[in-house]
C-alpha atoms as a PDB file:
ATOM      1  CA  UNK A   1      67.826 137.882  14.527  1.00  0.00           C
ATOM      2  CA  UNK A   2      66.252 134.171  14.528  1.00  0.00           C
ATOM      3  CA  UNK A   3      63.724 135.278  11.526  1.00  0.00           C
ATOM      4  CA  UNK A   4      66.893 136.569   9.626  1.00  0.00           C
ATOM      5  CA  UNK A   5      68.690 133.028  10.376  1.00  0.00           C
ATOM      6  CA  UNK A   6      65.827 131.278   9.344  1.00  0.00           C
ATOM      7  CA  UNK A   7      65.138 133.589   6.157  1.00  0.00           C
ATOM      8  CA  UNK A   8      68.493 133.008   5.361  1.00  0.00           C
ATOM      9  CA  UNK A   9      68.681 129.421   5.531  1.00  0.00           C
ATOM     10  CA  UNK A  10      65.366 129.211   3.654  1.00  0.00           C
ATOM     11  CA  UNK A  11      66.938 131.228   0.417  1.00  0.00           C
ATOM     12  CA  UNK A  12      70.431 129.023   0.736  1.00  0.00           C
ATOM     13  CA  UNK A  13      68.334 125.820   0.841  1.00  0.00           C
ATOM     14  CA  UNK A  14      66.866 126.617  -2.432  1.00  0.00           C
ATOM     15  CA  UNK A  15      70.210 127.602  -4.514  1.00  0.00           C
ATOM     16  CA  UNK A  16      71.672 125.249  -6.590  1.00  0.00           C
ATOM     17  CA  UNK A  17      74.416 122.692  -4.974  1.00  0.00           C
ATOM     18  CA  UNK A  18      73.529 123.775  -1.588  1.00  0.00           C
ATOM     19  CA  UNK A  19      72.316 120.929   0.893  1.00  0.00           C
ATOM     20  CA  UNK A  20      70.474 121.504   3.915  1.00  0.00           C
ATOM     21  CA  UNK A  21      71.874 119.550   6.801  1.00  0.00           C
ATOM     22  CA  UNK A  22      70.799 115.787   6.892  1.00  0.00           C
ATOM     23  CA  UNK A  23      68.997 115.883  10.419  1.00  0.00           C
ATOM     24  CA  UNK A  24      66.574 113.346  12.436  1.00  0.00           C
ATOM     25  CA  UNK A  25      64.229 114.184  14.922  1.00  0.00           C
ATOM     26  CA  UNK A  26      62.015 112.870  17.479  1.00  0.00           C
ATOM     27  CA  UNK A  27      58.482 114.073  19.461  1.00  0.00           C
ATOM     28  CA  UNK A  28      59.424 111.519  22.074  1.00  0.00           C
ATOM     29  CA  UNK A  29      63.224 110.869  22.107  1.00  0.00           C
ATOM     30  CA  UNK A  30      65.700 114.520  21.908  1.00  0.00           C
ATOM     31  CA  UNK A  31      68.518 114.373  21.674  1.00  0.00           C
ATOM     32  CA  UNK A  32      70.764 114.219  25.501  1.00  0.00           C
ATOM     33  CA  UNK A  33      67.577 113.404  26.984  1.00  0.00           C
ATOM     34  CA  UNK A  34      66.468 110.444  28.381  1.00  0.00           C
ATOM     35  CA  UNK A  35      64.891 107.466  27.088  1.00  0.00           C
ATOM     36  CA  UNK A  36      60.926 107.882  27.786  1.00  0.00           C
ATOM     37  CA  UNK A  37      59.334 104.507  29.663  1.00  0.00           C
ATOM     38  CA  UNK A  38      57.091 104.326  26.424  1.00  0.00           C
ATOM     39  CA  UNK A  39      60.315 103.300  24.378  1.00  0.00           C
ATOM     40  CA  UNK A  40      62.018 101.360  27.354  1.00  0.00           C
ATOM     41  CA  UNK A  41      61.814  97.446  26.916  1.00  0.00           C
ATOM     42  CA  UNK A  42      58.682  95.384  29.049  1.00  0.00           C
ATOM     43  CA  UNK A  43      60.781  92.271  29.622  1.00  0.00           C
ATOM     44  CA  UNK A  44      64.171  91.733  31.083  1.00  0.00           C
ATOM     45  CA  UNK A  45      63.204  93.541  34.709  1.00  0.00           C
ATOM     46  CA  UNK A  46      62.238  96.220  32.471  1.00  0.00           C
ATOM     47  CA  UNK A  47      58.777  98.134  32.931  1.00  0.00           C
ATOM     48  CA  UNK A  48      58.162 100.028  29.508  1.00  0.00           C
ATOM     49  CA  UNK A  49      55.854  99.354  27.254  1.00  0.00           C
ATOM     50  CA  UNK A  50      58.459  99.434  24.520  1.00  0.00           C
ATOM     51  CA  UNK A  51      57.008 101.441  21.613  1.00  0.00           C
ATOM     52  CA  UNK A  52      58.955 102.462  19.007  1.00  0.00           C
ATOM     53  CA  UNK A  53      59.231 106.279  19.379  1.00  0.00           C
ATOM     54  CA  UNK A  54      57.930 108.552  15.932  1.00  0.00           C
ATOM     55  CA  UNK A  55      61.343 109.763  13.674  1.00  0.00           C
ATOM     56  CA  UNK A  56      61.401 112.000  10.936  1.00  0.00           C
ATOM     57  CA  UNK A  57      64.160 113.413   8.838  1.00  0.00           C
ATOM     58  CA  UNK A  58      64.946 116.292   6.932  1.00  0.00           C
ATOM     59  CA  UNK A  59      68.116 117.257   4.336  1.00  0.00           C
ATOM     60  CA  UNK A  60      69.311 114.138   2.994  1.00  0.00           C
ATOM     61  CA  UNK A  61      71.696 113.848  -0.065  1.00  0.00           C
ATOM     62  CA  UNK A  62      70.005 114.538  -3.330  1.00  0.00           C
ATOM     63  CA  UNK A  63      71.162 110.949  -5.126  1.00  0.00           C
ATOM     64  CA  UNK A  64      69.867 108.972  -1.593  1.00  0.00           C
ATOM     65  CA  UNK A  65      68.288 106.272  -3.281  1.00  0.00           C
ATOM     66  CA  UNK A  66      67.332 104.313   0.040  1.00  0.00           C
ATOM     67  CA  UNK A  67      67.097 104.889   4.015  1.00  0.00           C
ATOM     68  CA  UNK A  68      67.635 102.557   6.813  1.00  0.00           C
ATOM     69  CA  UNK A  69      67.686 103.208  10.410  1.00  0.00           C
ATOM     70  CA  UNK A  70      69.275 101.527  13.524  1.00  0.00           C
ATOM     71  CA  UNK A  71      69.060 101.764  17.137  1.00  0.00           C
ATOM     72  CA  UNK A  72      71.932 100.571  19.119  1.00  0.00           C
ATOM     73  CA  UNK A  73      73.352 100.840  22.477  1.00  0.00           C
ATOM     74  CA  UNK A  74      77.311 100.490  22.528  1.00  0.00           C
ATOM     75  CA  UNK A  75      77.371 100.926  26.360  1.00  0.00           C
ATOM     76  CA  UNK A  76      75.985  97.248  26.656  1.00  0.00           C
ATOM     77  CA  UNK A  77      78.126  94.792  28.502  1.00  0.00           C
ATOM     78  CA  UNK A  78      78.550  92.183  25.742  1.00  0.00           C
ATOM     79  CA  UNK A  79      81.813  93.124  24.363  1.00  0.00           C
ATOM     80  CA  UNK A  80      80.083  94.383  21.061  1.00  0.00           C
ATOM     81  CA  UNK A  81      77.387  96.502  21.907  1.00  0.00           C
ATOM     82  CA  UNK A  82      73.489  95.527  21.483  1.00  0.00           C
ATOM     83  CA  UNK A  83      71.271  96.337  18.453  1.00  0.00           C
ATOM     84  CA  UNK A  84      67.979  97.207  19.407  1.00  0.00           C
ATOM     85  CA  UNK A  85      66.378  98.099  16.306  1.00  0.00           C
ATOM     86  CA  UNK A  86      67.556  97.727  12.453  1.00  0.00           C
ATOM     87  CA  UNK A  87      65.660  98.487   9.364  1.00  0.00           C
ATOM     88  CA  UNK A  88      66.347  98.906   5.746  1.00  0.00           C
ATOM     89  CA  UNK A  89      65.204  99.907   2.236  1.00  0.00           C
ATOM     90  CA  UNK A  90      63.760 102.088   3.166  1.00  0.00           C
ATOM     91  CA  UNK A  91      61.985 103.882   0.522  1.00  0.00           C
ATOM     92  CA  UNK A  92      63.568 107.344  -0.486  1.00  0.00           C
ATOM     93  CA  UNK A  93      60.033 109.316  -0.918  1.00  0.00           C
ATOM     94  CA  UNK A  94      59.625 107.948   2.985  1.00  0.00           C
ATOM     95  CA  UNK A  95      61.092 110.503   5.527  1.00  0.00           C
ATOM     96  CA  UNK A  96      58.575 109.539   8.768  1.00  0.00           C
ATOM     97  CA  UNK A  97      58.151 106.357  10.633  1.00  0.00           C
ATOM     98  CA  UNK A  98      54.350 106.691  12.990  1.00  0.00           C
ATOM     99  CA  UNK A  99      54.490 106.201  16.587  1.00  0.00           C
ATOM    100  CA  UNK A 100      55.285 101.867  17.098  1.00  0.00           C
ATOM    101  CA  UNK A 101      56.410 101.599  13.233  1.00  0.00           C
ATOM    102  CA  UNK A 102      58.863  98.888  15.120  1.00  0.00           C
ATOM    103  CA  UNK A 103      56.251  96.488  15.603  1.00  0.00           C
ATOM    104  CA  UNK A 104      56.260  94.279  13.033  1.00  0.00           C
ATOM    105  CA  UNK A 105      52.741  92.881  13.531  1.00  0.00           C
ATOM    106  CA  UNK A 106      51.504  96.536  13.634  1.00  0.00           C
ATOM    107  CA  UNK A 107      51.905  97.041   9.686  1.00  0.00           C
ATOM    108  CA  UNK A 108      53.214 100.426   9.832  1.00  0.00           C
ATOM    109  CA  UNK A 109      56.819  99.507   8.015  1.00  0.00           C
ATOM    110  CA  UNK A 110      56.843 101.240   5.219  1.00  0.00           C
ATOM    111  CA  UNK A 111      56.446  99.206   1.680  1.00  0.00           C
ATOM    112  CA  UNK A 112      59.409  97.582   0.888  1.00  0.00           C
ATOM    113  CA  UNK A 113      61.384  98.109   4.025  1.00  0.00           C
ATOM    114  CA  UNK A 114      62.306  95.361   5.552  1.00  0.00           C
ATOM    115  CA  UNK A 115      63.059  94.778   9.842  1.00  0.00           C
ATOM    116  CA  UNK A 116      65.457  92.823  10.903  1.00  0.00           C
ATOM    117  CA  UNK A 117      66.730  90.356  13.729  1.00  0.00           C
ATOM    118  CA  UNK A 118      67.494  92.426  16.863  1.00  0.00           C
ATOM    119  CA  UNK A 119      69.987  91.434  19.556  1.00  0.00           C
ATOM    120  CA  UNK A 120      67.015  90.439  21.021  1.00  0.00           C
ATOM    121  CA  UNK A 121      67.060  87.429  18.300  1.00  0.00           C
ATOM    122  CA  UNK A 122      63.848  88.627  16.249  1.00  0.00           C
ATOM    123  CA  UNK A 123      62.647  91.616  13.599  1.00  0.00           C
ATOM    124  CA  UNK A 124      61.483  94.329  15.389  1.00  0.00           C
ATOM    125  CA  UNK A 125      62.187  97.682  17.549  1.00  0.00           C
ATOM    126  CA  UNK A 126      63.163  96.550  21.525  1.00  0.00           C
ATOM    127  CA  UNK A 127      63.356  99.606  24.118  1.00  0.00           C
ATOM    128  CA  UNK A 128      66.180 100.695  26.224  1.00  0.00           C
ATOM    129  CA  UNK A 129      66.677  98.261  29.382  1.00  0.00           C
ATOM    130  CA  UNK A 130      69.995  98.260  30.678  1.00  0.00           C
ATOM    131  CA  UNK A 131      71.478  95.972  33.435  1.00  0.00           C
ATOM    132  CA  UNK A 132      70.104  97.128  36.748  1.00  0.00           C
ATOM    133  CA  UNK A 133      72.664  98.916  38.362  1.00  0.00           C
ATOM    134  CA  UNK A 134      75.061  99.690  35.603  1.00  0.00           C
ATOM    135  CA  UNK A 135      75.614 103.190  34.024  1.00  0.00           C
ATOM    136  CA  UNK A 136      73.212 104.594  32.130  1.00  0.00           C
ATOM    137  CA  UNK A 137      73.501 103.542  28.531  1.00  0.00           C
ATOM    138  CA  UNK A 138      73.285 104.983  25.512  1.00  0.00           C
ATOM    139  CA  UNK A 139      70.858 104.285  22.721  1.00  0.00           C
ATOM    140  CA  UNK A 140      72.215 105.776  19.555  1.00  0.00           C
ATOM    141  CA  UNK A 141      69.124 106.330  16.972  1.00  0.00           C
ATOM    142  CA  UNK A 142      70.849 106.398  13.457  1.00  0.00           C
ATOM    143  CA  UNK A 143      69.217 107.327   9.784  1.00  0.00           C
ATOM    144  CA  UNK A 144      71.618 106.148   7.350  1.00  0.00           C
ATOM    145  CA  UNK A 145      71.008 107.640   3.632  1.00  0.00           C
ATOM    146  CA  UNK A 146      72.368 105.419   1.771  1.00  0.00           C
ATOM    147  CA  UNK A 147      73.476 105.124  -2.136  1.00  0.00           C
ATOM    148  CA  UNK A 148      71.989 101.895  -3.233  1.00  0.00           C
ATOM    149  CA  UNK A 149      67.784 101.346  -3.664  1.00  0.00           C
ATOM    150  CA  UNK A 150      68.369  97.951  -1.816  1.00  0.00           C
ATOM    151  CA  UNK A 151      70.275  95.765   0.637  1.00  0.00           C
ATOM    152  CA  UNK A 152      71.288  92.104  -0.142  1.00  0.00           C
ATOM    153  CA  UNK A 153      69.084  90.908   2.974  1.00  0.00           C
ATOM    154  CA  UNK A 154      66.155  89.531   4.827  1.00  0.00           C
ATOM    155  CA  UNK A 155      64.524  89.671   8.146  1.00  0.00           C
ATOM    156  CA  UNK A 156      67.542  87.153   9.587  1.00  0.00           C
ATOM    157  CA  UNK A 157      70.346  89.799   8.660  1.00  0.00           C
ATOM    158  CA  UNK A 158      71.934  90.956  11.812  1.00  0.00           C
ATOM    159  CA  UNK A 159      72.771  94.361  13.497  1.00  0.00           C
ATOM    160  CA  UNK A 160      76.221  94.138  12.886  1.00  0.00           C
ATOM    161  CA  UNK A 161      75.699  92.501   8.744  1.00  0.00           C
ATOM    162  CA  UNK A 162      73.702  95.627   8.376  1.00  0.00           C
ATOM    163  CA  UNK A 163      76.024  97.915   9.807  1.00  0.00           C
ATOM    164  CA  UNK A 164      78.607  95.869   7.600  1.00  0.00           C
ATOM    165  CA  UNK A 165      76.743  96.654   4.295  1.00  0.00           C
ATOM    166  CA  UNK A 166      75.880 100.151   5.380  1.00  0.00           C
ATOM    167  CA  UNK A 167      79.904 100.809   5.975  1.00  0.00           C
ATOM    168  CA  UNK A 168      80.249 100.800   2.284  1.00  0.00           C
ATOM    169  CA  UNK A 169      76.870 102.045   1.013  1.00  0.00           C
ATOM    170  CA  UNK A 170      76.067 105.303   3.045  1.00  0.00           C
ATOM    171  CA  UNK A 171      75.922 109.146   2.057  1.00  0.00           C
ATOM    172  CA  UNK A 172      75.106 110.591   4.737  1.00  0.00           C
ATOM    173  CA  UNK A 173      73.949 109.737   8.867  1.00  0.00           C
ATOM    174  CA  UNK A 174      71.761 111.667  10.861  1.00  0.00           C
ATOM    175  CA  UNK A 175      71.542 110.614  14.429  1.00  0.00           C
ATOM    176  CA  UNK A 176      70.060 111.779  18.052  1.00  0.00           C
ATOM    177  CA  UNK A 177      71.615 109.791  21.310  1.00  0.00           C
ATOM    178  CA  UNK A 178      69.596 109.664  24.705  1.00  0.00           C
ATOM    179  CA  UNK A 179      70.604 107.622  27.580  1.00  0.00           C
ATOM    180  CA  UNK A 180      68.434 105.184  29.835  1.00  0.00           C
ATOM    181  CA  UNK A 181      69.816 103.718  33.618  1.00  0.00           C
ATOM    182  CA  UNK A 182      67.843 102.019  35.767  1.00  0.00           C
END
């Protein structure tokens, strides 16, 4: 039965007009799991050591002529959520970030792509670290296809610009959403 699914999806996936579904995955993060202590923060309280986990996606539109990718935790108490990781143009022949691709310093952002400023106030991925005490959170990892090559911004752009400009740019999301309590 599963190597008839699979066979099947395989032939569909190659016919004309047919789209595989746009899907994002993660060695380290899955999807209603929980937040490893590699990709939880190592500041605030917080004892991680706040890599940025490895993503890869699969299926996106045909005319995606970009990628960018958030990470944001709408549980947070600020009234409008926390970003805790935003990058964009991202090339369209790019569908992997490595292991700690969020560190800036690290030079594993792909060409072009640009990181920018955080909740945290800077460029750059920062882990899962919610008020000790309150609920769990959760950290919503998004891949955004998007129609344009290129985003009218720089490393200062906000979480919420980007999420602006993506509003009215994207084709397609692709997303996997863990939770983190302390």
């Amino acid at each position: 039965m599963i190597r008839t699914s699979i066979g099947v999806a395989a032939i569909l996936a190659l016919l004309p007009g047919y789209a595989a579904a746009f899907d994002l995955q993660s060695p380290q993060v899955k999807e209603g799991g929980t937040v490893p202590m590699e990709q939880v923060l190592n500041t605030f309280g917080c004892m991680g050591q706040n890599v940025s986990p490895e993503l890869s996606w699969h299926g996106a539109p045909a005319d995606t002529k970009s990628f960018a990718l958030t990470v944001y935790d709408p549980d947070a108490p600020t009234g409008s959520g926390w970003w805790h990781w935003v990058m964009f143009n991202i090339p369209p022949t790019v569908d992997h970030l490595p292991l700690g691709a969020g560190d800036p310093a690290a030079g594993k952002t792909p060409a072009g792509a640009v990181q920018s400023r955080t909740d945290f106030g800077k460029p750059g991925y920062g882990g899962a670290c919610p008020p000790e005490g309150d609920k769990p959170h959760r950290y919503i990892f998004t891949i955004f296809a998007v129609k344009t090559d290129k985003l009218d911004a720089d490393e200062n752009a906000s979480g919420a610009l980007i999420g602006f400009m993506l509003h009215f740019n994207t084709l397609a999301t692709a997303t996997i959403t863990a939770t983190y309590g302390r």
